[in-house]
C-alpha atoms as a PDB file:
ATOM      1  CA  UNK A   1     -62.308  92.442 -18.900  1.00  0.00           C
ATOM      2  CA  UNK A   2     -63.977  92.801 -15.301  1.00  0.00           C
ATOM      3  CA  UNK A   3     -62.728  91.487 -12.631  1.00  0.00           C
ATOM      4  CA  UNK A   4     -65.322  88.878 -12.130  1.00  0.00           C
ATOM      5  CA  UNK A   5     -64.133  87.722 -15.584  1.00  0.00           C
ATOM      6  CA  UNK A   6     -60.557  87.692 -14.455  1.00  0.00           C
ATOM      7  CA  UNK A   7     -61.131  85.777 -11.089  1.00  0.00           C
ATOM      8  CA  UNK A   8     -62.719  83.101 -13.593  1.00  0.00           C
ATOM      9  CA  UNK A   9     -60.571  83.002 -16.147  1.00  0.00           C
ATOM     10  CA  UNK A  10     -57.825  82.786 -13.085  1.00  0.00           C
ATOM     11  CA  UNK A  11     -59.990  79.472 -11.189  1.00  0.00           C
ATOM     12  CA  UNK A  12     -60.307  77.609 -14.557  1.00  0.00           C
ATOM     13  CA  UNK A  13     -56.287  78.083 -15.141  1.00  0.00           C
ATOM     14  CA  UNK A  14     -55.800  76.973 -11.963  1.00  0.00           C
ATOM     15  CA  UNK A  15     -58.257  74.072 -12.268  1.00  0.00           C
ATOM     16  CA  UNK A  16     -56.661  72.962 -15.791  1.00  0.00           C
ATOM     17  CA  UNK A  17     -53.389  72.894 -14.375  1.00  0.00           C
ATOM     18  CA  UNK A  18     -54.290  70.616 -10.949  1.00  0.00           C
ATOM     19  CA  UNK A  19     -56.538  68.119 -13.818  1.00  0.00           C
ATOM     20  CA  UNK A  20     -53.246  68.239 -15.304  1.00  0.00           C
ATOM     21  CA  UNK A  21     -51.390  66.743 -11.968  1.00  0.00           C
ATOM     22  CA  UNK A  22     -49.769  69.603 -11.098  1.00  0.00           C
ATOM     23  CA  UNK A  23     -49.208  69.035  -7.235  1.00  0.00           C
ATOM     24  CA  UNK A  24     -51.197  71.887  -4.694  1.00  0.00           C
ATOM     25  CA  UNK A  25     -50.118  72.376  -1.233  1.00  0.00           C
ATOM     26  CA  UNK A  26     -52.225  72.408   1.776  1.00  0.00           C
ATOM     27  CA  UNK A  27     -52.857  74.957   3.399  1.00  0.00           C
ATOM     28  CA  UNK A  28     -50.259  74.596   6.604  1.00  0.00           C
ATOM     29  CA  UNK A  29     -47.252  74.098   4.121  1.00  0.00           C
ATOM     30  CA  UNK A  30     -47.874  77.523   2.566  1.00  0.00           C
ATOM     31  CA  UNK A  31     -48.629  78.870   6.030  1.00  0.00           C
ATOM     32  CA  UNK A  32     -45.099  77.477   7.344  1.00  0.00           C
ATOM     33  CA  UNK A  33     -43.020  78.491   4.091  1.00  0.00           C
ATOM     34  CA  UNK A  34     -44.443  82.159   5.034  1.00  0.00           C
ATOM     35  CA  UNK A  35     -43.701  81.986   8.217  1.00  0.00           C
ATOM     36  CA  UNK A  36     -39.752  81.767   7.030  1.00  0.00           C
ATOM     37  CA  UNK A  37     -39.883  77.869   8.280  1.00  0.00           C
ATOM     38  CA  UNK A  38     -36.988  75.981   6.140  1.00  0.00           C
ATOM     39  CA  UNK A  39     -38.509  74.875   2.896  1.00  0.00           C
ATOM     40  CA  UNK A  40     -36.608  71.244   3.847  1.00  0.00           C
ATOM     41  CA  UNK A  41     -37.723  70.699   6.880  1.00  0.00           C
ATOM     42  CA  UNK A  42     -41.503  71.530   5.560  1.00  0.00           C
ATOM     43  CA  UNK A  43     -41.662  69.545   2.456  1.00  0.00           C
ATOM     44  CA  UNK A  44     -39.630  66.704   4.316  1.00  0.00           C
ATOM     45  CA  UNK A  45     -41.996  66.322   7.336  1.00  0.00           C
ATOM     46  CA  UNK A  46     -44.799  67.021   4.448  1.00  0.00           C
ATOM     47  CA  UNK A  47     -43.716  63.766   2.937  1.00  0.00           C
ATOM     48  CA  UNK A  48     -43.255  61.517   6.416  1.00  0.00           C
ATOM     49  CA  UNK A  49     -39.805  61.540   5.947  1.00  0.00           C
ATOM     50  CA  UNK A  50     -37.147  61.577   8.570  1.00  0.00           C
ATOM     51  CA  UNK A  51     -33.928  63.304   8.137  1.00  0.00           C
ATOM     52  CA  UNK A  52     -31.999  59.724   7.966  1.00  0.00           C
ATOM     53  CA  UNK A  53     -34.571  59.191   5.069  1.00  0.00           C
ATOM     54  CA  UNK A  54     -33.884  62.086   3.109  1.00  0.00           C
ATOM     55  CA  UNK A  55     -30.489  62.060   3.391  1.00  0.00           C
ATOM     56  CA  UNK A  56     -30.291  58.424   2.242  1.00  0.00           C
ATOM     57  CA  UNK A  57     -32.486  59.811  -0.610  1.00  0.00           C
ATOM     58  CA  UNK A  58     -30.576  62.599  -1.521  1.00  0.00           C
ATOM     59  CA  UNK A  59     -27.495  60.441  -1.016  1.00  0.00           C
ATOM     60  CA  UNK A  60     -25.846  63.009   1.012  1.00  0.00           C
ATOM     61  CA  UNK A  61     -25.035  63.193   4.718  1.00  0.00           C
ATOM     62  CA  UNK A  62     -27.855  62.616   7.645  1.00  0.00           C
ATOM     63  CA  UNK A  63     -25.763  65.853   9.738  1.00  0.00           C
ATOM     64  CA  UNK A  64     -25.256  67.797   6.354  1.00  0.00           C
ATOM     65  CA  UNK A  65     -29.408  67.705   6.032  1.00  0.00           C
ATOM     66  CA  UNK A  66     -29.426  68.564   9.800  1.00  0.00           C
ATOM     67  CA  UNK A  67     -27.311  71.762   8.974  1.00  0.00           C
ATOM     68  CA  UNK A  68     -29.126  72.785   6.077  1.00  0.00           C
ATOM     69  CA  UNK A  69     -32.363  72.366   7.850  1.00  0.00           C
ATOM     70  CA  UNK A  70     -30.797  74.272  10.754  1.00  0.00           C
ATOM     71  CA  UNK A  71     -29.439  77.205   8.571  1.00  0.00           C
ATOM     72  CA  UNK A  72     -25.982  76.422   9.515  1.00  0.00           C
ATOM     73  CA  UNK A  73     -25.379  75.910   5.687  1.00  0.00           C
ATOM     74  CA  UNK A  74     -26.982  76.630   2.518  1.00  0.00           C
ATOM     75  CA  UNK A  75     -26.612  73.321   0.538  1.00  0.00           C
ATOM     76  CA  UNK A  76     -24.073  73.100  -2.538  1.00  0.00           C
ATOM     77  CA  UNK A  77     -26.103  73.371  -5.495  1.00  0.00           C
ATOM     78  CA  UNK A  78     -25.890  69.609  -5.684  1.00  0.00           C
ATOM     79  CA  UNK A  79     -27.310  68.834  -2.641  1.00  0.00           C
ATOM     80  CA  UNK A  80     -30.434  71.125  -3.009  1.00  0.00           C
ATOM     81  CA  UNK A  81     -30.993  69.722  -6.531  1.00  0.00           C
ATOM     82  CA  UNK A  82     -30.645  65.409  -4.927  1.00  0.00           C
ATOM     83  CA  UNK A  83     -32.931  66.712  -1.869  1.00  0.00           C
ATOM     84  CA  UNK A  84     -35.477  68.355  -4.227  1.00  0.00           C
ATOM     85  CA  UNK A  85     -35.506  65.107  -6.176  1.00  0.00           C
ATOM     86  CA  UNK A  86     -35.721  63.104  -3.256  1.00  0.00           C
ATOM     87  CA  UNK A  87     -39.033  65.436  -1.863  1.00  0.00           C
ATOM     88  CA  UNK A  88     -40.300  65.313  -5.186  1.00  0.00           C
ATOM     89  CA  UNK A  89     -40.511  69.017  -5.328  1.00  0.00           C
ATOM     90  CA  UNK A  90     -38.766  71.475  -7.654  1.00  0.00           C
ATOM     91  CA  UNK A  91     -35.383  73.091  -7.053  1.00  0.00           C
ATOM     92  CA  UNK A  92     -37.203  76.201  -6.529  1.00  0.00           C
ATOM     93  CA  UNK A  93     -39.479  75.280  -4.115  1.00  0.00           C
ATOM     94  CA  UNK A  94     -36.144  74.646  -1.497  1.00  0.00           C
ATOM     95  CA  UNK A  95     -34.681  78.278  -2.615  1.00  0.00           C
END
């Protein structure tokens, strides 16, 4: 296979997927999550949220989100899963 052929067979995966509503993210979020911004902070402020938002969301602490945003803390398990749910994002997208 050459690698025109690949790059093709590549876009139409791609394009099958998105027709499928799988979500795609601008250009700035990927730029940020490179950059080694906090994947929280990103998606949140990608979504219009405030932190008193996603924490009521997520159910968990406005200062708790502060700190994980922050880097003070990590996030149980728990909290990563309820703020993924909340951003509408996958688990792995926050770790």
């Amino acid at each position: 296979m050459t690698e025109d052929e690949k790059d093709t067979r590549d876009a139409n995966a791609a394009k099958a997927r998105i027709a499928a509503g799988e979500e795609t993210w601008p250009g700035e979020i990927v730029s940020a999550l490179v950059a080694g911004e906090n994947p929280v902070k990103v998606f949140r402020k990608h979504r219009g949220m405030t932190m008193a938002e996603l924490a009521a969301a997520a159910n968990i602490s406005q200062p708790y989100v502060s700190e994980i945003e922050n880097g003070k803390k990590s996030g149980s398990i728990d909290a990563m899963k309820a703020i993924a749910v909340a951003l509408n994002v996958d688990l792995d997208d926050l770790v």
